[in-house]
Protein backbone atom coordinates (compact mmCIF):
# COMPACT_ATOMS: atom_id res chain seq x y z
CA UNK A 1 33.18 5.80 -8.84
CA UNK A 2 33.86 8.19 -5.91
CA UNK A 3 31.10 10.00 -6.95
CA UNK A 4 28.76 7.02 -6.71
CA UNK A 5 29.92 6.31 -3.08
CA UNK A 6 29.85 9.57 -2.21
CA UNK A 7 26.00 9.91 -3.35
CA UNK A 8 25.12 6.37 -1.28
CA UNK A 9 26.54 7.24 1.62
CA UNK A 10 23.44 9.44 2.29
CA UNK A 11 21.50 5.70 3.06
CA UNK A 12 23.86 5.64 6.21
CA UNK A 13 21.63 8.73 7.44
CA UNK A 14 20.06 7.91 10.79
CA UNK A 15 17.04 9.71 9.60
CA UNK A 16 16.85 7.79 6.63
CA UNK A 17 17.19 4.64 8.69
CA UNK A 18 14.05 6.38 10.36
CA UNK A 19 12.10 6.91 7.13
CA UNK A 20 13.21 2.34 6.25
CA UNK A 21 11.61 1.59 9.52
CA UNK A 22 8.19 3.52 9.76
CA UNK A 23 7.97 2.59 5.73
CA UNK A 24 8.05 -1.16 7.62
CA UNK A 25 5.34 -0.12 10.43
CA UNK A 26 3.28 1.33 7.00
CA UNK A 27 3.63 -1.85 5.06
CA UNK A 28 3.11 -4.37 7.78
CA UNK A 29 -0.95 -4.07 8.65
CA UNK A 30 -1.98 -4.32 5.05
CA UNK A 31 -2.10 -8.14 4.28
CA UNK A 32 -3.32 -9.15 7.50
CA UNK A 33 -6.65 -7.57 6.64
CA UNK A 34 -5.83 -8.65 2.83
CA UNK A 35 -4.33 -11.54 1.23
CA UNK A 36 -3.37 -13.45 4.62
CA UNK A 37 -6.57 -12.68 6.12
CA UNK A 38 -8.20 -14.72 2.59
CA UNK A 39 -5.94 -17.56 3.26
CA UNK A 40 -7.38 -18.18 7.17
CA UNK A 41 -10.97 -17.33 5.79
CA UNK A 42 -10.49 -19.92 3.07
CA UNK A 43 -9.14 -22.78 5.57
CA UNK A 44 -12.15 -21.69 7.41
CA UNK A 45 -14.74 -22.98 4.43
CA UNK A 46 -15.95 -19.09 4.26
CA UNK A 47 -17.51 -18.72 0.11
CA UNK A 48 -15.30 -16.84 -2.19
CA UNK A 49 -18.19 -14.61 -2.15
CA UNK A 50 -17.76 -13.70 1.44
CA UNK A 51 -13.87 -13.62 0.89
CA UNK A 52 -14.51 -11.18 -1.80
CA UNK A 53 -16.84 -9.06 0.38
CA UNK A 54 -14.15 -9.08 3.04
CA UNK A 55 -11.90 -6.61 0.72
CA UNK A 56 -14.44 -3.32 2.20
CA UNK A 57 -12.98 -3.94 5.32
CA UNK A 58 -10.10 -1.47 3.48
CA UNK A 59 -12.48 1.07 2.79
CA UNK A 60 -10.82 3.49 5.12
CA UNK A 61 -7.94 3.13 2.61
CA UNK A 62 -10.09 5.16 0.37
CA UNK A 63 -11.44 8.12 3.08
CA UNK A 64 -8.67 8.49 4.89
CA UNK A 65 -8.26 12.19 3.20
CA UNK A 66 -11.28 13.37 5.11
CA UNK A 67 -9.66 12.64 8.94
CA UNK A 68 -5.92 13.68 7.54
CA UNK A 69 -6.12 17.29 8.89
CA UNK A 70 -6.89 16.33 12.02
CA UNK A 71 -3.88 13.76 12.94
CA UNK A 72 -2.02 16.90 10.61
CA UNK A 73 -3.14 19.73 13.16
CA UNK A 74 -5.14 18.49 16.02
CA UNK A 75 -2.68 18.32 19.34
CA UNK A 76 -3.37 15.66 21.48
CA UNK A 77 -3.88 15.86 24.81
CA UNK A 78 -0.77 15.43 27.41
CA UNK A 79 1.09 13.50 24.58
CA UNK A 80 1.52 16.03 22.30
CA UNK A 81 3.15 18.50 24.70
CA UNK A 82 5.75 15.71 25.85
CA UNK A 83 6.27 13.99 22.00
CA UNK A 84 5.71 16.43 19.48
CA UNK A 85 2.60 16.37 17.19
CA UNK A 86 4.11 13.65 14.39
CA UNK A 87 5.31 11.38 17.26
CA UNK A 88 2.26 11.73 19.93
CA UNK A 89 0.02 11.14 16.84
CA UNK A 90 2.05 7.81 15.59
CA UNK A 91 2.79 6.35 19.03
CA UNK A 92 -0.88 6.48 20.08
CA UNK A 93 -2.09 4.85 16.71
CA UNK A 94 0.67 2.00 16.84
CA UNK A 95 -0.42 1.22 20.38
CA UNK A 96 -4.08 0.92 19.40
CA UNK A 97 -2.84 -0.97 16.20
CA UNK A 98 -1.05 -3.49 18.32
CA UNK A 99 -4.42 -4.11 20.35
CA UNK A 100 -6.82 -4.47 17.36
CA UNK A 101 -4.39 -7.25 15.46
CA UNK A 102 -4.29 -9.30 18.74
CA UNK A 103 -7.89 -9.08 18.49
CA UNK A 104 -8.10 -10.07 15.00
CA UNK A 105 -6.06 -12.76 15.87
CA UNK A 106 -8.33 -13.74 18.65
CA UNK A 107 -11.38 -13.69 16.68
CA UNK A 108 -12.71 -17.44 14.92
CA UNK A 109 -13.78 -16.21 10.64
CA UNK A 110 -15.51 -19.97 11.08
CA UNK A 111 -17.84 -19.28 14.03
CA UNK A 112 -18.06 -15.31 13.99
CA UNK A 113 -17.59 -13.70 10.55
CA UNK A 114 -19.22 -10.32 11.77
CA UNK A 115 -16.30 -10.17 14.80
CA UNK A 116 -13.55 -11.08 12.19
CA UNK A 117 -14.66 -8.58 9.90
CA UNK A 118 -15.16 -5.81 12.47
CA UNK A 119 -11.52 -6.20 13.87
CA UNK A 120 -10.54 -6.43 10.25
CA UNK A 121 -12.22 -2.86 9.06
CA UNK A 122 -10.44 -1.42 12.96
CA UNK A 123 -7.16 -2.67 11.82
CA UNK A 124 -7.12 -1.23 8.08
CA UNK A 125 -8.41 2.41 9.87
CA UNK A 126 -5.81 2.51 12.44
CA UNK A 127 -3.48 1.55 9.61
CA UNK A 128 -4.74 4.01 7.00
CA UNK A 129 -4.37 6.84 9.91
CA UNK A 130 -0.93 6.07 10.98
CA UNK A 131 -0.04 6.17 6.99
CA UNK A 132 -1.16 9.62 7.05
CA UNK A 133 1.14 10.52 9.45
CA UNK A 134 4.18 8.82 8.74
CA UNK A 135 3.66 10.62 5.50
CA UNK A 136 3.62 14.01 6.98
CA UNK A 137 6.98 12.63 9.29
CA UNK A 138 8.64 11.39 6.24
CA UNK A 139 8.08 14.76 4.41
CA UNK A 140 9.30 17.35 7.46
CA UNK A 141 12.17 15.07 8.19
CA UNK A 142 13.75 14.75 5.38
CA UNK A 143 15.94 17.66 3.77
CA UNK A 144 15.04 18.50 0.01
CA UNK A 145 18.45 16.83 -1.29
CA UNK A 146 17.35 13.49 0.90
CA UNK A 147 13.24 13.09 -0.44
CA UNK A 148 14.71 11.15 -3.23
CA UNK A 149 16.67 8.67 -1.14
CA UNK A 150 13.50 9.33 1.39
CA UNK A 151 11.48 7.76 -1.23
CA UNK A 152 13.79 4.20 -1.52
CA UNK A 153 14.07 3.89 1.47
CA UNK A 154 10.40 4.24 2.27
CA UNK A 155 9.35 1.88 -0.43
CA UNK A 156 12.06 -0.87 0.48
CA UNK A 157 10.84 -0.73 4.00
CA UNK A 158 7.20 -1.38 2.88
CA UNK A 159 7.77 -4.27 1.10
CA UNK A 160 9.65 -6.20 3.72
CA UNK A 161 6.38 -5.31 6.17
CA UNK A 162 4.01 -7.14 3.74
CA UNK A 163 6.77 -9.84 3.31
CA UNK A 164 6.80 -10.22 6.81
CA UNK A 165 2.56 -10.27 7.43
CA UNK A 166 2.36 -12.29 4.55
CA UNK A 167 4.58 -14.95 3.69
CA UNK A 168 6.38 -14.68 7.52
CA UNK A 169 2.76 -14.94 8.76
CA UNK A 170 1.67 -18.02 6.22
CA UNK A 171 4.89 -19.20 7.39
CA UNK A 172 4.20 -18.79 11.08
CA UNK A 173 0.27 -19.70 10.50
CA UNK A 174 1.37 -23.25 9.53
CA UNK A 175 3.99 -24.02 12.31
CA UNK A 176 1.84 -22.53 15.26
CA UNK A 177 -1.89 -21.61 14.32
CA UNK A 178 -3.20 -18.02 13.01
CA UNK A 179 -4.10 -16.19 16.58
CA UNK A 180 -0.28 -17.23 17.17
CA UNK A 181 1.21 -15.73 13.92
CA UNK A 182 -1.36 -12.57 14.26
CA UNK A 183 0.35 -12.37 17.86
CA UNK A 184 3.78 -11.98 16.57
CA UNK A 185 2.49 -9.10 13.68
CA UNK A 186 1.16 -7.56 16.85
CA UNK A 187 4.29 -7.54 18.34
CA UNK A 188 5.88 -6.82 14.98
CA UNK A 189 4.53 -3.20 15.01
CA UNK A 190 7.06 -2.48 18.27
CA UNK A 191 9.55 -1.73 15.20
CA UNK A 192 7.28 1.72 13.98
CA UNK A 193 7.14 2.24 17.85
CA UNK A 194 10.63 1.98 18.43
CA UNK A 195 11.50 4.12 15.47
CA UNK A 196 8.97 6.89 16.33
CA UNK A 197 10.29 6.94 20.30
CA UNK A 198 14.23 7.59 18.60
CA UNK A 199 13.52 9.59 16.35
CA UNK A 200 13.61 13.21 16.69
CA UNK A 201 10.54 15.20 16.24
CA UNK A 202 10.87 17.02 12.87
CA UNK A 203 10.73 21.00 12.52
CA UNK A 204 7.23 22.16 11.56
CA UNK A 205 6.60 24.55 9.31
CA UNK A 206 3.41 26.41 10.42
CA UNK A 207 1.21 25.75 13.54
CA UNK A 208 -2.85 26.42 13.89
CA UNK A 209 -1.84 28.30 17.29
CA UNK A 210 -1.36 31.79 15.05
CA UNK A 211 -4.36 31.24 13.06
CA UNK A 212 -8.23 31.39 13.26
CA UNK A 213 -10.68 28.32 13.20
CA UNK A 214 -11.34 29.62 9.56
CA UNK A 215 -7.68 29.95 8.20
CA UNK A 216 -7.31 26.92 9.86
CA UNK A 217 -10.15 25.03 7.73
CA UNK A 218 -8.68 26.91 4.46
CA UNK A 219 -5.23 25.76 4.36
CA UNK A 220 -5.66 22.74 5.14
CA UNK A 221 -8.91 21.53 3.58
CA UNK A 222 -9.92 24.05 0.79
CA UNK A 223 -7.00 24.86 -0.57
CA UNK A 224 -5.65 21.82 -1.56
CA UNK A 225 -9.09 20.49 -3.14
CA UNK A 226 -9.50 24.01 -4.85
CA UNK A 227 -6.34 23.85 -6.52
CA UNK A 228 -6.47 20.46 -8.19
CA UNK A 229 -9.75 21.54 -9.19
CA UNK A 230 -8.55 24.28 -11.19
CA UNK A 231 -6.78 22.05 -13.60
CA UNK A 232 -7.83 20.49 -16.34
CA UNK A 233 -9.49 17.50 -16.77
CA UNK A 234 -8.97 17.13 -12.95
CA UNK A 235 -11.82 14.82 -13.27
CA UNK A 236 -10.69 12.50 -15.45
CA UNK A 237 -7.22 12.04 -13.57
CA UNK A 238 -9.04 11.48 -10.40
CA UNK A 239 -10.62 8.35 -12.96
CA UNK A 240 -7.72 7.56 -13.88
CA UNK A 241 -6.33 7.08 -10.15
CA UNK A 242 -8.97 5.01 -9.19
CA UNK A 243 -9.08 2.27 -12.12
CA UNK A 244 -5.50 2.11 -13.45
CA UNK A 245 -4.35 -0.92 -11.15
CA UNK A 246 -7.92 -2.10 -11.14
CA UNK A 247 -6.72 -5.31 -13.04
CA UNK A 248 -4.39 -6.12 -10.44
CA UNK A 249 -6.61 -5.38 -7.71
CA UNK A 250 -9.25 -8.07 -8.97
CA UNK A 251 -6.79 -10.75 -9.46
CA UNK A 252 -3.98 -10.18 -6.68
CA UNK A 253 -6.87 -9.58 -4.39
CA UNK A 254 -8.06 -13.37 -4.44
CA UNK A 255 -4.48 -14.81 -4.92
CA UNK A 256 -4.02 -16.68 -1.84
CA UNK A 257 -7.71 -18.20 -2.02
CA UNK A 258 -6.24 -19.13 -5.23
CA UNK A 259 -3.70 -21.13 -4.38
CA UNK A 260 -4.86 -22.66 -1.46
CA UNK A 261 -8.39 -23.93 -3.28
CA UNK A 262 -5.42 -25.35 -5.83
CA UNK A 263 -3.99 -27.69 -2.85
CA UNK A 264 -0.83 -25.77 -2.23
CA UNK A 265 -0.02 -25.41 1.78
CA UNK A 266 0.71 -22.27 3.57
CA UNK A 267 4.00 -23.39 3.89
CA UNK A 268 4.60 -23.83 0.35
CA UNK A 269 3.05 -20.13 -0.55
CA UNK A 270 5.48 -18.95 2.03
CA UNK A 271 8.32 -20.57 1.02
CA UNK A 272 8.37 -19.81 -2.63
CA UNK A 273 6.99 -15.86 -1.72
CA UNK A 274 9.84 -15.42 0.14
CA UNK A 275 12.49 -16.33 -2.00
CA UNK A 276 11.01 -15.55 -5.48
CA UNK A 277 8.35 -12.63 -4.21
CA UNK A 278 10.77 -10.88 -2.81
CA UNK A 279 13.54 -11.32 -5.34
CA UNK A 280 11.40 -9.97 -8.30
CA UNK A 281 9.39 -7.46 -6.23
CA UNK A 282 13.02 -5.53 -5.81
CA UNK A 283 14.01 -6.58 -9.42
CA UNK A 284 10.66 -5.34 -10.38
CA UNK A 285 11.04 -1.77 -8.27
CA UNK A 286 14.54 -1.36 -9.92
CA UNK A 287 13.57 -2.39 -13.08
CA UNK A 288 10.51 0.55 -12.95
CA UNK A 289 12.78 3.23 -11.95
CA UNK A 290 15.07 2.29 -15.22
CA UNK A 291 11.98 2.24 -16.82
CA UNK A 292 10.61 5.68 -15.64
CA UNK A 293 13.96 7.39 -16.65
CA UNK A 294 14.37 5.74 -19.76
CA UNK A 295 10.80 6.38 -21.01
CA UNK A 296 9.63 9.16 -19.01
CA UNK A 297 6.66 8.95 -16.73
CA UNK A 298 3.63 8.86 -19.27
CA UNK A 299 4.78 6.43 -21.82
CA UNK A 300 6.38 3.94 -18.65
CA UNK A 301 2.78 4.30 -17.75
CA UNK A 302 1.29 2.87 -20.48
CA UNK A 303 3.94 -0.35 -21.45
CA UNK A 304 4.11 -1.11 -17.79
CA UNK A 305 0.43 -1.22 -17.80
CA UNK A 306 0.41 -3.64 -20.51
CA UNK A 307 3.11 -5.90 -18.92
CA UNK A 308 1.23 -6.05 -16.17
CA UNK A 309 -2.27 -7.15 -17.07
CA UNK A 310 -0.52 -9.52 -19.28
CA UNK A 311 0.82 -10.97 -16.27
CA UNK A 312 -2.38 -12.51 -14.94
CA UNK A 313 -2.08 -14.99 -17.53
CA UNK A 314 0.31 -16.67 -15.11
CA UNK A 315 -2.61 -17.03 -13.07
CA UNK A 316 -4.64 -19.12 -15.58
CA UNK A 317 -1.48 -21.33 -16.50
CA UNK A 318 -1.20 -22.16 -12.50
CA UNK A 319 -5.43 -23.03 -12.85
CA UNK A 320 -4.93 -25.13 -15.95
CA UNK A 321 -1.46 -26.80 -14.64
CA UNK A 322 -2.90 -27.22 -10.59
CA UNK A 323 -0.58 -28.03 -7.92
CA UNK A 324 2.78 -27.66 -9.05
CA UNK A 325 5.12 -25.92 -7.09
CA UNK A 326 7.46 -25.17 -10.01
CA UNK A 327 5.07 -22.86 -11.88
CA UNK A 328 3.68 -21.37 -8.35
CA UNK A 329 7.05 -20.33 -8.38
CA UNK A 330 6.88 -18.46 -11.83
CA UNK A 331 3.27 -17.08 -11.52
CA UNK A 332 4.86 -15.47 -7.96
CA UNK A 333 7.44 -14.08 -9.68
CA UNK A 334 6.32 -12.81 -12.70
CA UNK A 335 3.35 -11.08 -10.40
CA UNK A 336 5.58 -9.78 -8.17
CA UNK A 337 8.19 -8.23 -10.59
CA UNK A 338 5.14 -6.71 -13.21
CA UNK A 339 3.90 -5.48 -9.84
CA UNK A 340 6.71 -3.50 -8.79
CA UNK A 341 7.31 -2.17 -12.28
CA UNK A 342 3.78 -0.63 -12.47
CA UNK A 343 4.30 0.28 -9.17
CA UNK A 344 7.39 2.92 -9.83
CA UNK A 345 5.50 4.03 -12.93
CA UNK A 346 2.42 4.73 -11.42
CA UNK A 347 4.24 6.19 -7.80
CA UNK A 348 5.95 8.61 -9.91
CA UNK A 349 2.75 10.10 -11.57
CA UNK A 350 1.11 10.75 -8.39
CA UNK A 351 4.05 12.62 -7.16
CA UNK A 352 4.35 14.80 -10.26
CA UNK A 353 0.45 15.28 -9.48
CA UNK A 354 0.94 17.03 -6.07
CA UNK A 355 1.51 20.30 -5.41
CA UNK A 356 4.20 21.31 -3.51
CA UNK A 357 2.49 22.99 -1.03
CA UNK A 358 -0.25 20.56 -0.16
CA UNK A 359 1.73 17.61 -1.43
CA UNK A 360 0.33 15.93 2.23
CA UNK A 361 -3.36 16.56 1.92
CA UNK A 362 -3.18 15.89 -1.98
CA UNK A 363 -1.49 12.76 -1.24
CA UNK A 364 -3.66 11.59 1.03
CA UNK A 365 -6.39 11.82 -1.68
CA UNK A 366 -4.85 9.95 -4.57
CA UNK A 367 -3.50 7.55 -2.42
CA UNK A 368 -7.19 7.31 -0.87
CA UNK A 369 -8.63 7.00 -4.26
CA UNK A 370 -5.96 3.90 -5.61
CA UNK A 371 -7.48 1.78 -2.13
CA UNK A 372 -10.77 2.45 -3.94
CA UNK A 373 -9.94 -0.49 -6.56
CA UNK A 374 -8.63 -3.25 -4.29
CA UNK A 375 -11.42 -2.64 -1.86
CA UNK A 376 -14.78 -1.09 -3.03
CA UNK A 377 -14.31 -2.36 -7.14
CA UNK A 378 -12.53 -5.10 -6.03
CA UNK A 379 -15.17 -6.47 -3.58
CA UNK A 380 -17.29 -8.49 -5.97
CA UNK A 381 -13.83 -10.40 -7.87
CA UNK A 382 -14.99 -13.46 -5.37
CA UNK A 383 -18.92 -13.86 -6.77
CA UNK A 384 -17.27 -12.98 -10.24
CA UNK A 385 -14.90 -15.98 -9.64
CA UNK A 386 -17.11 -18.29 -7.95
CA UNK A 387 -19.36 -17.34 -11.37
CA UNK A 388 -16.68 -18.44 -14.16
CA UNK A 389 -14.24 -20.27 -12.25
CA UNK A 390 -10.66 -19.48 -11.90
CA UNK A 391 -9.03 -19.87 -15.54
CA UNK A 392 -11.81 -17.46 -17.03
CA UNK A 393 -11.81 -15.01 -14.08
CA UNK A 394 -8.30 -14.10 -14.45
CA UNK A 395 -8.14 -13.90 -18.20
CA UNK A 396 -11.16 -11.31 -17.40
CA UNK A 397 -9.33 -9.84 -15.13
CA UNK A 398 -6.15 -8.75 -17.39
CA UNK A 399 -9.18 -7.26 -19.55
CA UNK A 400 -10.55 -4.73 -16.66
CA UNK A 401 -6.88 -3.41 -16.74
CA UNK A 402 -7.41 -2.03 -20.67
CA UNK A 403 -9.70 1.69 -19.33
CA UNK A 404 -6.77 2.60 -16.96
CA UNK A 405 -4.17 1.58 -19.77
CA UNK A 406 -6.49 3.41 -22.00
CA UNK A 407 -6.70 6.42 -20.18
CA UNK A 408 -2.89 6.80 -19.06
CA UNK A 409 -2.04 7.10 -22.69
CA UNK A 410 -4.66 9.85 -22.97
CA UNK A 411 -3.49 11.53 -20.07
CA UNK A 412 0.25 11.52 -20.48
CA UNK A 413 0.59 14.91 -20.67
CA UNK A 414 -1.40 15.89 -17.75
CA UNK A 415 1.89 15.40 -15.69
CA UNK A 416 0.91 18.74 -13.89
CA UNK A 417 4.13 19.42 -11.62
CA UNK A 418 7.23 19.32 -12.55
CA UNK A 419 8.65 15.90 -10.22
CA UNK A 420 11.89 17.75 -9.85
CA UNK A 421 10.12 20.09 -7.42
CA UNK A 422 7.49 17.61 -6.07
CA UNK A 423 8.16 15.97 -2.98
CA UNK A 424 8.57 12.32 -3.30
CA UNK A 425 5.86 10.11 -2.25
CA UNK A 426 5.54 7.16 -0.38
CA UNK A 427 4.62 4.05 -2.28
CA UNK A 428 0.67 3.28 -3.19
CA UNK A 429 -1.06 0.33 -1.86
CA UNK A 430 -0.80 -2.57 -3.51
């Protein structure tokens, strides 16, 4: 028992209490370009076509590799030379984040789709770049003995920022209107802000002044593309990456449009997420890493695969059953919990993926390629579900989960690093 204690009292680390808070600032921007952004389109009569279309707003997800050396390396003028290069780098992207929500907010999806969507795609790139950096922070904080811990906390931070901008913004969407409840995410990203300004810059361990434009360009872009290259099958994980949680992407995408077109207020979605969502997505995180260390990484891969296309069955009970707030509550649940147990399987794999010494840039690529799913793949779930109507889409979509199941039990032993050495990662997308 003193053991135990002994090995949790690293959580009372301020810097870990660093790592909980910017893991909030990552988590927060994602639904209000995703699933609570669907929920004011839908009250706004837009087609589930156009709701489905609205997912490539999150496109930058998927590129945000090719800009990551710059925020990386690139000084910035006046700010970096007061702040440090992780800090200058964060604090000018959270201010600029801040602006672009309150602009979302301020924009009307029923008169101007084109403005909605624009402020939409700014917010998701502002958000994808300040990921890349708090990854880089995370990593050069943290001593090797704390990634681990590093890792929790990061991951329990990023849930309660899509709990907030998703059921706290339903929540706040149905007492005082959405530019009000896109106001107070807007103000919501002064936590990240506050966090950064506290927090000490981190020790870096090289800097481009020593080096040439050319050994600049190698180390950090070359190198870490030439050496997952030289694997093999390199091409066939990057597959892998992109459709595993394709499934999920297709039906959690058009969730909230869901249960809306069902009859069920935003209050009711919020109320139920927040209790029950949030209860199984930590049961469902815990239940992973037992998972993970029971099973190892490639078979978790596979069963929690399975569990979780199975889950979108819950989504054709709720079509067959309609309004019912009892089984909203289960269908939340059980997507929540199957969605953090994939989640710790599949986190795990890309961290055994990365190289230690470009575990940043390599990073930065997978994660890149998982956005590819819920955003590019995933934009055409609302014409497919406008097409066969709700019970049929979702039993489809458990279906376009079986490739990436398919191809995680041919890759299983294509674990490439050993994940005692790898860094740990921050959490994909979901």
């Amino acid at each position: 028992m003193s053991a135990l204690l002994a090995s949790l009292r690293v959580y009372r680390n301020p810097r870990l209490l660093a790592i909980l808070g910017m893991g909030f600032a990552s988590g927060l921007p994602l639904a209000l370009t995703g699933q609570t952004l669907q929920a004011w389109l839908t009250e706004s009569q837009v087609s589930l076509t156009e709701i489905g279309l609205f997912a490539l707003v999150g496109f930058s997800y998927s590129l945000k590799f090719l800009w990551s050396p710059v925020i990386d390396r690139v000084p910035l003028p006046w700010l970096t030379a007061r702040l440090g290069q992780r800090r200058s780098w964060l604090v000018a992207i959270e201010l600029a984040l801040a602006a672009a929500i309150l602009a979302l907010g301020a924009s009307d999806p029923a008169e101007d789709r084109l403005r909605t969507a624009l402020f939409a795609a700014l917010v998701a790139f502002l958000s994808a770049s300040q990921d890349i950096a708090i990854d880089a922070f995370r990593i050069e904080l943290l001593r090797p003995e704390e990634q681990g811990a590093g890792a929790a906390a990061t991951q329990w931070g990023y849930r309660f920022g899509m709990i907030a901008s998703s059921a706290g913004a339903l929540g706040l969407a149905q007492a005082f209107g959405w530019p009000r409840a896109y106001l107070v995410m807007a103000g919501l990203v002064g936590v990240g802000l506050l966090t950064v300004l506290v927090t000490h810059e981190p020790a870096r361990a090289s800097s481009w002044a020593s080096e040439t434009w050319r050994e600049r360009l190698r180390s950090s872009v070359v190198e870490p593309f030439r050496e997952f290259a030289s694997r093999p099958r390199w091409g066939l994980l990057l597959v892998f990456v992109v459709l595993y949680r394709l499934g999920d992407a297709l039906a959690g995408g058009l969730s909230n449009a869901f249960y809306i077109q069902l009859g069920f207020s935003k209050g009711e979605i919020a109320s139920v997420a927040k209790v029950f969502g949030v209860i199984a997505t930590m049961l469902g995180i815990a239940a992973g890493g037992a998972l993970v260390l029971r099973q190892g990484v490639a078979r978790s891969l596979v069963s929690a695969g399975i569990v979780h296309a199975l889950s979108n069955f819950a989504f054709v009970v709720q079509a067959w059953v309609g309004h019912d707030v009892a089984v909203l509550a289960l269908t939340i649940f059980v997507e929540n919990f199957t969605g953090g147990l994939v989640s710790a399987a599949f986190v795990a794999y890309l961290s055994g993926l990365c190289h230690p010494a470009f575990t940043a840039t390599q990073y930065a690529l997978l994660s890149s390629l998982t956005a590819t799913g819920r955003t590019l793949l995933a934009s055409s779930a609302g014409w497919f579900a406008q097409l066969l109507g709700w019970p049929l889409f979702f039993a489809v979509t458990a279906l376009a989960a079986v490739p990436g199941i398919l191809l995680a039990r041919s890759l299983g032993g294509c674990e490439t690093r050993d994940p005692a050495v790898a860094p740990a990662a921050a959490p994909a997308a979901p």
